[in-house]
C-alpha atoms as a PDB file:
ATOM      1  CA  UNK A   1     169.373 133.929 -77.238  1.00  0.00           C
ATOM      2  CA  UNK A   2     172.551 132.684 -78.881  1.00  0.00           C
ATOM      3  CA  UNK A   3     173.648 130.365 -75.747  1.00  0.00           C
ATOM      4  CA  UNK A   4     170.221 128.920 -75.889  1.00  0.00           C
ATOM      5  CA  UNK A   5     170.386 127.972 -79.495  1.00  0.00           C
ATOM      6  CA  UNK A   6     173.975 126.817 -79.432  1.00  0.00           C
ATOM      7  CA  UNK A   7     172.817 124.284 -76.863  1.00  0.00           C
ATOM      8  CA  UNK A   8     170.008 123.365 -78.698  1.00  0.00           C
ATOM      9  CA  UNK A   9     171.891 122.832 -82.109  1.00  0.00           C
ATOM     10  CA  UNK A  10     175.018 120.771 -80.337  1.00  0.00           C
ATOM     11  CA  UNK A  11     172.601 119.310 -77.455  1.00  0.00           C
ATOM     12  CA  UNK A  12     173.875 115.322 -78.766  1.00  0.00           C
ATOM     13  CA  UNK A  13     176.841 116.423 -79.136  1.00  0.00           C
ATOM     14  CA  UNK A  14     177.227 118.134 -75.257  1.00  0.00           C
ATOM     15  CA  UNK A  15     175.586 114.649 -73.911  1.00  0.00           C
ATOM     16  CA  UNK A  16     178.357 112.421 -75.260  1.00  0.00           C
ATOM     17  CA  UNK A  17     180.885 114.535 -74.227  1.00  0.00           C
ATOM     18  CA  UNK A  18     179.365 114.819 -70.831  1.00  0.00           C
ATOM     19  CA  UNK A  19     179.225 110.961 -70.800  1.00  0.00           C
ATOM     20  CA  UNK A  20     183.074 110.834 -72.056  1.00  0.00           C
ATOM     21  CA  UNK A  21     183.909 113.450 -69.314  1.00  0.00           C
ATOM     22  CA  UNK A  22     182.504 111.269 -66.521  1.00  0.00           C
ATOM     23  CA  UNK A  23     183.707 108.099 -67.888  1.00  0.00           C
ATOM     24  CA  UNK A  24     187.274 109.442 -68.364  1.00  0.00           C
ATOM     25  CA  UNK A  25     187.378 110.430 -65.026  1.00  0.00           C
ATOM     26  CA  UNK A  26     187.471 106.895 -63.860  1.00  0.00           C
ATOM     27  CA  UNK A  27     189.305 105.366 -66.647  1.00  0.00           C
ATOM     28  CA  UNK A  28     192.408 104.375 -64.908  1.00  0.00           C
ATOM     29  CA  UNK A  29     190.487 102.756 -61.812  1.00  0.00           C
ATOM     30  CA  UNK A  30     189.458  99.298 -61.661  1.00  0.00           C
ATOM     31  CA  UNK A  31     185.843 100.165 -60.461  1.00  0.00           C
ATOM     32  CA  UNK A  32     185.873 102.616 -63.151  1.00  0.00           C
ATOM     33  CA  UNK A  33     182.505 104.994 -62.817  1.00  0.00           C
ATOM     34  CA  UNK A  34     181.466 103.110 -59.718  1.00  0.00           C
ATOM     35  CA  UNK A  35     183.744 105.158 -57.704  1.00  0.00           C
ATOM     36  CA  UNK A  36     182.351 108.310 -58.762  1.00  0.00           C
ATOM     37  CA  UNK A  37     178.514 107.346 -56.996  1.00  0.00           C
ATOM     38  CA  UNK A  38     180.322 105.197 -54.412  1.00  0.00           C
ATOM     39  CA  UNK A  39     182.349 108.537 -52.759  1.00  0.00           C
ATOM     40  CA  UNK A  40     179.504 110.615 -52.497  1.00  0.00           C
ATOM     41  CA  UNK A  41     177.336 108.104 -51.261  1.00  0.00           C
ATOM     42  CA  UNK A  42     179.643 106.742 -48.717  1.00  0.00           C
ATOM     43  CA  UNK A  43     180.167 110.911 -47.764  1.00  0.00           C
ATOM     44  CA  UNK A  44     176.443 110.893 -46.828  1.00  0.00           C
ATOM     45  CA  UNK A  45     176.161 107.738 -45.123  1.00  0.00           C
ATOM     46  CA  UNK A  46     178.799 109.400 -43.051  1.00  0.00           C
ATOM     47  CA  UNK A  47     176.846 112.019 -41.853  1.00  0.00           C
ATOM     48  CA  UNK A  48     173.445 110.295 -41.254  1.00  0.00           C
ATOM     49  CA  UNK A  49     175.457 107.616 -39.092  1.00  0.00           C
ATOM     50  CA  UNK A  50     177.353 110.326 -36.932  1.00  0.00           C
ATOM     51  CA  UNK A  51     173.475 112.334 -36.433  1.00  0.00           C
ATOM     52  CA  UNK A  52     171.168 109.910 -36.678  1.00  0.00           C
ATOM     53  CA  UNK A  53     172.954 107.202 -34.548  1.00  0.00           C
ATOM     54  CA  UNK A  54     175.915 109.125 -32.642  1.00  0.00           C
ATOM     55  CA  UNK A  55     174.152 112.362 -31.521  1.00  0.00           C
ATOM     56  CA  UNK A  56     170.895 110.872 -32.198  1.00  0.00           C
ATOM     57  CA  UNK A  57     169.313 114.155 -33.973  1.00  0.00           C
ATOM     58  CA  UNK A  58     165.746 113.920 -34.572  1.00  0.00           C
ATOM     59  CA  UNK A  59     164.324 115.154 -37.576  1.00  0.00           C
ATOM     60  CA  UNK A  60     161.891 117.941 -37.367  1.00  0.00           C
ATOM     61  CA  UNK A  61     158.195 117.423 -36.706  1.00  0.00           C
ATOM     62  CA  UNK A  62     159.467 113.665 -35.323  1.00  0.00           C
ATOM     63  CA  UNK A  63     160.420 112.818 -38.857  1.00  0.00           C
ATOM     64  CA  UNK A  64     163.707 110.309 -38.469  1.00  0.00           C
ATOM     65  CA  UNK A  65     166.756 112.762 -39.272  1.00  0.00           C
ATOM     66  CA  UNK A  66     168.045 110.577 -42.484  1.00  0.00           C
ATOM     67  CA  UNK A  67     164.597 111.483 -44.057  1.00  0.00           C
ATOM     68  CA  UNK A  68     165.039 114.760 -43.116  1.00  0.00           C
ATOM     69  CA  UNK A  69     169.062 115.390 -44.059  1.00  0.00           C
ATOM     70  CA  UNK A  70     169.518 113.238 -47.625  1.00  0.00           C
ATOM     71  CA  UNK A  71     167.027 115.321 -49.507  1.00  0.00           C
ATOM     72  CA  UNK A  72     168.978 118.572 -48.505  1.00  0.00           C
ATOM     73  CA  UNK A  73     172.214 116.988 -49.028  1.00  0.00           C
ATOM     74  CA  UNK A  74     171.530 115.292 -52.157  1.00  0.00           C
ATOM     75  CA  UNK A  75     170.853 118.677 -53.520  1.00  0.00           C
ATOM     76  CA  UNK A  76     174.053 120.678 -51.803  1.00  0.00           C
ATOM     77  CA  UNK A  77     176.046 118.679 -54.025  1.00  0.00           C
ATOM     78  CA  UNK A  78     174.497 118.690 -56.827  1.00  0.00           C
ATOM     79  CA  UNK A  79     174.547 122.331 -56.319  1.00  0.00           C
ATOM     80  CA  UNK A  80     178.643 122.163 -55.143  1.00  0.00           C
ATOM     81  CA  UNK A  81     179.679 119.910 -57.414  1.00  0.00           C
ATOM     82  CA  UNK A  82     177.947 121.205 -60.230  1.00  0.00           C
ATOM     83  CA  UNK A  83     178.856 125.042 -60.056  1.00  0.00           C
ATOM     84  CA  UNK A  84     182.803 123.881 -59.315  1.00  0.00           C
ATOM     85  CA  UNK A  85     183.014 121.668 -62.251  1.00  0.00           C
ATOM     86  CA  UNK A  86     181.468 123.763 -64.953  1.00  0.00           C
ATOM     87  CA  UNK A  87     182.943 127.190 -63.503  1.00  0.00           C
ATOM     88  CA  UNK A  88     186.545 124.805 -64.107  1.00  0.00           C
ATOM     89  CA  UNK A  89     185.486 123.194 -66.974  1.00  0.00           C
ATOM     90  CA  UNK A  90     186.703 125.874 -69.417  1.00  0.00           C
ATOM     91  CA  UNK A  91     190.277 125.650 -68.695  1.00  0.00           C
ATOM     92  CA  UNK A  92     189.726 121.647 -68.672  1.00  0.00           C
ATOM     93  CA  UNK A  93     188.526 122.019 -71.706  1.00  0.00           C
ATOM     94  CA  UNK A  94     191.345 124.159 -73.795  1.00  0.00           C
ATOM     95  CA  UNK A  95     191.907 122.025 -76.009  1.00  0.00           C
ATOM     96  CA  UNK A  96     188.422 123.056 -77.915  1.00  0.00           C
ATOM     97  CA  UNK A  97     189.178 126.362 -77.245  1.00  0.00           C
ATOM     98  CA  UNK A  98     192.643 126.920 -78.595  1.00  0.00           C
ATOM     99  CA  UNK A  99     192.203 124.419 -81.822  1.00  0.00           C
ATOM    100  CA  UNK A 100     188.944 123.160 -82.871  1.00  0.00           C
ATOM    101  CA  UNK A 101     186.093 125.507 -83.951  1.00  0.00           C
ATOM    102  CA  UNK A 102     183.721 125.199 -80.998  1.00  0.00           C
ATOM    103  CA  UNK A 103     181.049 126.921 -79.458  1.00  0.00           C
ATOM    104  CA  UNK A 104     182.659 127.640 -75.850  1.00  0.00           C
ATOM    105  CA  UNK A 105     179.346 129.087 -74.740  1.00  0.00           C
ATOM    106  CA  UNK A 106     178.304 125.485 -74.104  1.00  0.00           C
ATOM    107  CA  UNK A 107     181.430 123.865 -72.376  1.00  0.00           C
ATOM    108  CA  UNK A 108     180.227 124.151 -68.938  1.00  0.00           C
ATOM    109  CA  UNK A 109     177.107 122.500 -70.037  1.00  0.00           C
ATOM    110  CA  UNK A 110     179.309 119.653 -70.713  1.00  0.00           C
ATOM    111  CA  UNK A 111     180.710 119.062 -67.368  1.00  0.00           C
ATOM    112  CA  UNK A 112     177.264 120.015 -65.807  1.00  0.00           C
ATOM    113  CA  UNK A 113     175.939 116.865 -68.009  1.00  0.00           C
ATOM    114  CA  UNK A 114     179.351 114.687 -66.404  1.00  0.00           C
ATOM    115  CA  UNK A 115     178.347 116.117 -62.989  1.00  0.00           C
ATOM    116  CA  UNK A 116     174.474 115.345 -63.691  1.00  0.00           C
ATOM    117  CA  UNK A 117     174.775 111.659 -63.722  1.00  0.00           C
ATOM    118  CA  UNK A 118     175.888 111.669 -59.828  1.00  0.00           C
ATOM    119  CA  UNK A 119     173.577 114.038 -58.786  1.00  0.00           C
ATOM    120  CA  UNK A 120     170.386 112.481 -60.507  1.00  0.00           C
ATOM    121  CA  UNK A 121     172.208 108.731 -58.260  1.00  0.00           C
ATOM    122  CA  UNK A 122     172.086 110.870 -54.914  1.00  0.00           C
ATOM    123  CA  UNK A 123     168.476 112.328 -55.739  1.00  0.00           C
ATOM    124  CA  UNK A 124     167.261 108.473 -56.539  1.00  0.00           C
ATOM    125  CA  UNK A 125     169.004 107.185 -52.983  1.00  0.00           C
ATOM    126  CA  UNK A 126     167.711 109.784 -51.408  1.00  0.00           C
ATOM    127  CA  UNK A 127     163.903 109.279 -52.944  1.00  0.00           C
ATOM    128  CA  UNK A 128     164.309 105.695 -52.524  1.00  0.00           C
ATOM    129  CA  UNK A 129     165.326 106.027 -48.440  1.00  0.00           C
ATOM    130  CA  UNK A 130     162.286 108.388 -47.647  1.00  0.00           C
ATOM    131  CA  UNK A 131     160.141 106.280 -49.435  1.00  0.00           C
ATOM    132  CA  UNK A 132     161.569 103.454 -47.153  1.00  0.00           C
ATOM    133  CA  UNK A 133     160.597 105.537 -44.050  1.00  0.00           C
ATOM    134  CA  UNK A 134     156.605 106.272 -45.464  1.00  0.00           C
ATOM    135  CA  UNK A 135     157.526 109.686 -47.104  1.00  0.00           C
ATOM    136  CA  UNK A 136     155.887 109.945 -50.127  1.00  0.00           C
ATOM    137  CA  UNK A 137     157.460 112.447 -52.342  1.00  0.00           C
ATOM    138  CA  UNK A 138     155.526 115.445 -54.043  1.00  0.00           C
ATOM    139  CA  UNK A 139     156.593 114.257 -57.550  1.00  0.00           C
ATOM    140  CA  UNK A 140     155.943 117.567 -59.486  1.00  0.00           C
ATOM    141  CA  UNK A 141     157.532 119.609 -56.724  1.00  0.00           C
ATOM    142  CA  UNK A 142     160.566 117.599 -57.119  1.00  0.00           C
ATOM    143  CA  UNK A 143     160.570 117.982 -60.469  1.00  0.00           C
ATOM    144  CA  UNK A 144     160.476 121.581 -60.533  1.00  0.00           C
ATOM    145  CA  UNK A 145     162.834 122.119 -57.864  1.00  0.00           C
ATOM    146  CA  UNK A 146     165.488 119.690 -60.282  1.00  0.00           C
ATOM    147  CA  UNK A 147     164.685 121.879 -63.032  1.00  0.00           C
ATOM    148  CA  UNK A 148     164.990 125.278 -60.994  1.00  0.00           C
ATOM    149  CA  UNK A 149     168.806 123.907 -59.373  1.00  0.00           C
ATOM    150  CA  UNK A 150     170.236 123.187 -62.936  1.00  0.00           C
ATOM    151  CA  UNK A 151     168.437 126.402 -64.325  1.00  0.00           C
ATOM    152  CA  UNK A 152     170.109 128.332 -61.655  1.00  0.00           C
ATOM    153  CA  UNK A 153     173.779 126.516 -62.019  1.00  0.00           C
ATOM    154  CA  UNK A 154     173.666 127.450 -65.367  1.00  0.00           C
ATOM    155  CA  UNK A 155     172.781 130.685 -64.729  1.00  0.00           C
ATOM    156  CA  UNK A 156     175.669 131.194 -61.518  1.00  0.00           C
ATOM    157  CA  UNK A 157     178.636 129.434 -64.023  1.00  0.00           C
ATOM    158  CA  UNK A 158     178.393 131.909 -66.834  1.00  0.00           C
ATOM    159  CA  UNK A 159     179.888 134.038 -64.770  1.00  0.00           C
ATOM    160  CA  UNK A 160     182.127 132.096 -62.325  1.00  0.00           C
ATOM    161  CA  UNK A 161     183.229 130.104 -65.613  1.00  0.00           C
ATOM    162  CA  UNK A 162     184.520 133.175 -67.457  1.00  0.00           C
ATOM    163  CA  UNK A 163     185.842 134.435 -64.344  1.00  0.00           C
ATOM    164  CA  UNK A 164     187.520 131.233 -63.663  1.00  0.00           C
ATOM    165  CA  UNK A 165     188.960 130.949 -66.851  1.00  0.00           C
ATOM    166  CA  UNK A 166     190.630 134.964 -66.794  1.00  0.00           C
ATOM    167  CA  UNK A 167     191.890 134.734 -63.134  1.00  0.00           C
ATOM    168  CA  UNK A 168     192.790 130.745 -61.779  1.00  0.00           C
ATOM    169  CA  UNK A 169     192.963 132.200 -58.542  1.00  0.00           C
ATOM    170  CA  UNK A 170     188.992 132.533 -58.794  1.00  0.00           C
ATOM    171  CA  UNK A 171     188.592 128.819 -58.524  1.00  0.00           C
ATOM    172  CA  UNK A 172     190.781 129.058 -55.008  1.00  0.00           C
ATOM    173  CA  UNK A 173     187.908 132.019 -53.978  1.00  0.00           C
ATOM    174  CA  UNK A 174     185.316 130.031 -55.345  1.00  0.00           C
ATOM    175  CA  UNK A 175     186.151 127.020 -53.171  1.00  0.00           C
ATOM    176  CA  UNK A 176     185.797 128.957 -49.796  1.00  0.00           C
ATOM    177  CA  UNK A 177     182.599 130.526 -50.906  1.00  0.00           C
ATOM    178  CA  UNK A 178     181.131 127.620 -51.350  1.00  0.00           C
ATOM    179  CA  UNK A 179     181.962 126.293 -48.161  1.00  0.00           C
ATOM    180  CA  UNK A 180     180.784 129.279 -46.748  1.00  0.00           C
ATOM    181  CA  UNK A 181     177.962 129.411 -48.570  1.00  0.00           C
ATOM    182  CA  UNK A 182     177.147 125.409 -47.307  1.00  0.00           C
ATOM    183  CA  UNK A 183     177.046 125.890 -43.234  1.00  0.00           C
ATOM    184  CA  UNK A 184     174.843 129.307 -44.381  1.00  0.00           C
ATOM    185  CA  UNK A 185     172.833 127.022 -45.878  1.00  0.00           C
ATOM    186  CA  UNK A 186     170.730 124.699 -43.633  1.00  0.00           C
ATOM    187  CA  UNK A 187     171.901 121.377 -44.717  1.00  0.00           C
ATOM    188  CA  UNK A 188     172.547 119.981 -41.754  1.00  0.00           C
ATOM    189  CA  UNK A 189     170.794 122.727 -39.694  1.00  0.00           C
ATOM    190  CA  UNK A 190     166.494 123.581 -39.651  1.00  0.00           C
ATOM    191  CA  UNK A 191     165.345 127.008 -40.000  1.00  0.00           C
ATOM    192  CA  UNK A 192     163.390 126.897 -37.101  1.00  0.00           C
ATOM    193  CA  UNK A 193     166.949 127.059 -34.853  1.00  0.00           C
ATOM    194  CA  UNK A 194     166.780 130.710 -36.142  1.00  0.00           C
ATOM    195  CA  UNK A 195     163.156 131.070 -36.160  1.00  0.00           C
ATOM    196  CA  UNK A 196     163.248 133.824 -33.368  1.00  0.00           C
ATOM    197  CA  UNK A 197     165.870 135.902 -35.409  1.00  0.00           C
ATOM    198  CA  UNK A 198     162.929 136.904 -38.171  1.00  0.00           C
ATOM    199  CA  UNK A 199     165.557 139.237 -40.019  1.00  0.00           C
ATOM    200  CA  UNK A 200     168.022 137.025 -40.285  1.00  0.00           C
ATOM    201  CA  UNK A 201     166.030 134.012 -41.038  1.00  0.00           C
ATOM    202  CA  UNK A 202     163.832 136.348 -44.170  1.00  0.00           C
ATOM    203  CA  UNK A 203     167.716 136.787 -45.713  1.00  0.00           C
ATOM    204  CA  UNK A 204     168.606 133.381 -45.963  1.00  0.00           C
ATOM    205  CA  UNK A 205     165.291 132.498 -47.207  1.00  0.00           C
ATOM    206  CA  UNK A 206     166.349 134.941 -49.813  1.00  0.00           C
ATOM    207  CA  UNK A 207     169.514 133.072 -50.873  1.00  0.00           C
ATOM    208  CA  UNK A 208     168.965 130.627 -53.776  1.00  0.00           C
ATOM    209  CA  UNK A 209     170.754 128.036 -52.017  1.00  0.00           C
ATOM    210  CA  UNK A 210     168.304 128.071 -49.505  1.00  0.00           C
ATOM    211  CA  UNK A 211     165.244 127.556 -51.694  1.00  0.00           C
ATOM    212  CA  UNK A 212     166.511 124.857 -53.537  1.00  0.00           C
ATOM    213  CA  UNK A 213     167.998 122.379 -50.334  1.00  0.00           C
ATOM    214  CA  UNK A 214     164.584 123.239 -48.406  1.00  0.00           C
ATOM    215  CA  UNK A 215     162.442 122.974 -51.805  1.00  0.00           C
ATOM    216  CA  UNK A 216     163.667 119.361 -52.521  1.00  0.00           C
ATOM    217  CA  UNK A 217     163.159 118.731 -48.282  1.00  0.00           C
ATOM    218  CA  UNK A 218     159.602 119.838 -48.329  1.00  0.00           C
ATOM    219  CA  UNK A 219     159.008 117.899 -51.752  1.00  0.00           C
ATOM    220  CA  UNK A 220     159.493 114.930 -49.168  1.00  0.00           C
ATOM    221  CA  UNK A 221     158.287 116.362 -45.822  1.00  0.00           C
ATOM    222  CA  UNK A 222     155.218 118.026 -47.105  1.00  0.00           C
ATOM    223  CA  UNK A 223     155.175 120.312 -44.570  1.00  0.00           C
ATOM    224  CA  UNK A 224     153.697 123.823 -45.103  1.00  0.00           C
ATOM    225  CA  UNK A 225     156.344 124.480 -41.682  1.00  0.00           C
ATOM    226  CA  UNK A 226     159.468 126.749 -43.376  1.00  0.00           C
ATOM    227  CA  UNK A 227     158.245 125.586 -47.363  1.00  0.00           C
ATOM    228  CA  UNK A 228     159.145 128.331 -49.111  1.00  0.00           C
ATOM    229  CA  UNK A 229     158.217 127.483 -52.244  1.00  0.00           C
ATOM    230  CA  UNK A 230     154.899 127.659 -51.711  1.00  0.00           C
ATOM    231  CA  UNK A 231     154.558 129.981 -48.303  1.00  0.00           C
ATOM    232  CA  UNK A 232     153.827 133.704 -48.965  1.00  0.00           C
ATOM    233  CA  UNK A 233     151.845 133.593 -51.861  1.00  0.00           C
ATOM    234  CA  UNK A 234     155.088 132.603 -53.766  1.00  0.00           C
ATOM    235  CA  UNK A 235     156.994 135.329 -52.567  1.00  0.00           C
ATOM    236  CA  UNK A 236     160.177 133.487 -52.315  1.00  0.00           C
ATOM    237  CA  UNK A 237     159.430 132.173 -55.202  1.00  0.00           C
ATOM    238  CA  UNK A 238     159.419 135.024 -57.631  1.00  0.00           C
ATOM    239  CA  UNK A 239     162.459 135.965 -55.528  1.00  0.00           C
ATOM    240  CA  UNK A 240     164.835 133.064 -56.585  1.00  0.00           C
ATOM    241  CA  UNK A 241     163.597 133.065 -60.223  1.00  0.00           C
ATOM    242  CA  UNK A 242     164.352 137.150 -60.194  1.00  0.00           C
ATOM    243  CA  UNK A 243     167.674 136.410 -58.591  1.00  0.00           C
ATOM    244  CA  UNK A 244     168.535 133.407 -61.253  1.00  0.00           C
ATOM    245  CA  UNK A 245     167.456 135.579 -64.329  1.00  0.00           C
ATOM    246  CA  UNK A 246     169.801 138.585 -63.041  1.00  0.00           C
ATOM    247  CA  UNK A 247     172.364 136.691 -62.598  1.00  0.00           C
ATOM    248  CA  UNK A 248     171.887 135.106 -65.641  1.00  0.00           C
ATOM    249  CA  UNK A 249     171.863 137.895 -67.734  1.00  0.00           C
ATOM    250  CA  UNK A 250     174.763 139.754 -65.915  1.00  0.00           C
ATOM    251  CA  UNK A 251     176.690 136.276 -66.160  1.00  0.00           C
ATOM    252  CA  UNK A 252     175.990 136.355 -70.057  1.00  0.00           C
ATOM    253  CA  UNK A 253     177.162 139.454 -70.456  1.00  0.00           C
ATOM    254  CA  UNK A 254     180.264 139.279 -68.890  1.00  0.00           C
ATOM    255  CA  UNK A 255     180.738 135.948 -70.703  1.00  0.00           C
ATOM    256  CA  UNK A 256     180.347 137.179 -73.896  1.00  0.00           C
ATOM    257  CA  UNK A 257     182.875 140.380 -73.446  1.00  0.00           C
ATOM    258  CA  UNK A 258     185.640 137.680 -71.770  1.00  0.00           C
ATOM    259  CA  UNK A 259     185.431 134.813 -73.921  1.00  0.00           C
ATOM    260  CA  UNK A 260     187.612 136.340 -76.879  1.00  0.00           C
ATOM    261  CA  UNK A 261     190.295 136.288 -74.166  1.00  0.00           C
ATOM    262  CA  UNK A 262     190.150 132.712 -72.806  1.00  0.00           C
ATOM    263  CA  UNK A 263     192.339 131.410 -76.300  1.00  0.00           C
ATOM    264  CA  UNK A 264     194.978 134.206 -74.860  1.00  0.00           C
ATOM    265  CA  UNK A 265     195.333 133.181 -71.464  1.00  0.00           C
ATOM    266  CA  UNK A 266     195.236 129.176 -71.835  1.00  0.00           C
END
C-alpha cells in the first residue's frame, strides 16, 4: 500500500521531524522539552492524589488504586493526545503542503512521532510505579497492546486528519468526542460498576478505546477478571483488529479522494 511504503521510504526523515516538532514546541521556554513530560505527569499525579488519598478509592481485587489508574491513564493520553495532534497536524503542517514536494500521506505520522516521546515517558512512570507496588508487568502483552494503540491511531487519523484539514470546525467536534469518548471509557471507572448491565457492558467492550486502556491495565494486573484481550477465546480481540482495519481502509480512502484539496483550502 502506497501510505505504507511512503513511510517506509521517508521513515528518517518523519523521525527528525517528529523530534523537531516536539522540540519546537518548547523552544521559547526555559525548561524547554521538560515541560512537555512535566504537565502530563503532574495531570496524573493529580488524580491519583485526589482518589487514592482524598476519596481513598481502592483498586480492584485490593490492588492500591495508583497501580490500578496510571496504566489506564497513561494510555488515554497517548490515545487523546495522539489522535488530536496528528488529525491537526496537516494544517500545522501547510507549509509542506502548499510549497515543497512532500508526501502528505505521512504528516500525521510526524506529529504522532512528536506526540510518541510523551506517551512512551507516561508508559515508563507508569511501569516503573507498579513495579514499585510488586506488579510485575506482562512484558509481551504490553508490547502488543503499544503496538495495537499506535496501529489503531494511525488508522482513526486518516480520516479525522483529512477531515480536519477540509472542515476546521472538525477539530472543535473532535475535541468533545473525545471527551466523550474518555468518561465512556473506564479510565477512572472498573467495568465491574456495570457488570450487572451485560448489554451495555458487551458494547463498550466493543469500543477500541476500551480494549486498549484495559489491555495495558491487565498487562499489569494480570487478572483474567474483565481482560479482554485474552477472555472469550479472543473474541474481543478479532473485534478491535476488524474495527482498526475498517476504519483504516475507509480512512484511506477518504484520504486519498480529499488530499488534492488540502493545497486549496490552506
Amino acid at each position: 500500500m502506497d501510505f505504507l511504503k511512503d513511510i517506509f521510504t521517508n521513515r528518517k526523515l518523519i523521525l527528525q521531524l517528529g523530534k523537531n516538532d516536539f522540540k519546537n514546541r518548547f523552544a521559547n521556554t526555559s525548561l524547554g522539552t521538560i515541560w512537555g513530560f512535566l504537565a502530563p505527569f503532574i495531570f496524573m499525579i493529580m488524580y491519583v492524589i485526589v482518589f487514592q488519598f482524598i476519596f481513598v478509592t481502592p483498586g480492584p481485587q485490593g490492588a492500591p488504586y495508583v497501580v490500578w489508574f496510571m496504566p489506564g491513564m497513561a494510555m488515554w493520553m497517548c490515545l487523546n493526545d495522539g489522535i488530536i495532534g496528528a488529525s491537526n497536524s496537516i494544517r500545522g503542517y501547510s507549509y509542506l503542503v502548499k510549497k515543497v514536494v512532500f508526501p502528505v500521506d505521512v504528516i500525521p505520522v510526524i506529529s504522532l512521532i512528536a506526540n510518541a516521546f510523551v506517551a512512551l515517558f507516561l508508559f515508563l512512570i507508569a511501569t516503573v510505579t507498579c513495579i514499585a507496588f510488586g506488579f510485575i508487568p506482562n512484558v509481551l502483552q504490553l508490547l502488543y497492546i503499544i503496538v495495537a494503540a499506535y496501529a489503531f491511531i494511525i488508522s482513526f487519523t486518516r480520516f479525522t486528519a483529512a477531515v480536519a484539514t477540509l472542515v476546521p470546525d472538525f477539530s472543535n467536534l473532535l475535541g468533545i468526542l473525545m471527551q466523550l469518548f474518555f468518561w465512556f471509557t473506564p479510565v477512572v471507572w472498573n467495568l465491574t460498576q456495570i457488570v450487572a448491565h451485560q448489554t451495555i457492558t458487551r458494547v463498550i467492550k466493543c469500543s477500541p478505546f476500551t480494549y486498549l486502556v484495559t489491555g495495558l491495565r491487565d498487562a499489569f494486573m494480570q487478572s483474567d477478571i474483565g481482560n479482554i484481550v485474552t477472555q472469550s477465546h479472543g473474541l474481543y480481540t478479532i473485534i478491535f483488529w476488524v474495527i482498526t482495519a475498517v476504519v483504516f481502509l475507509w480512512g484511506n480512502y477518504i484520504f486519498k479522494k480529499s488530499k488534492k484539496d488540502f493545497a486549496d483550502v490552506l
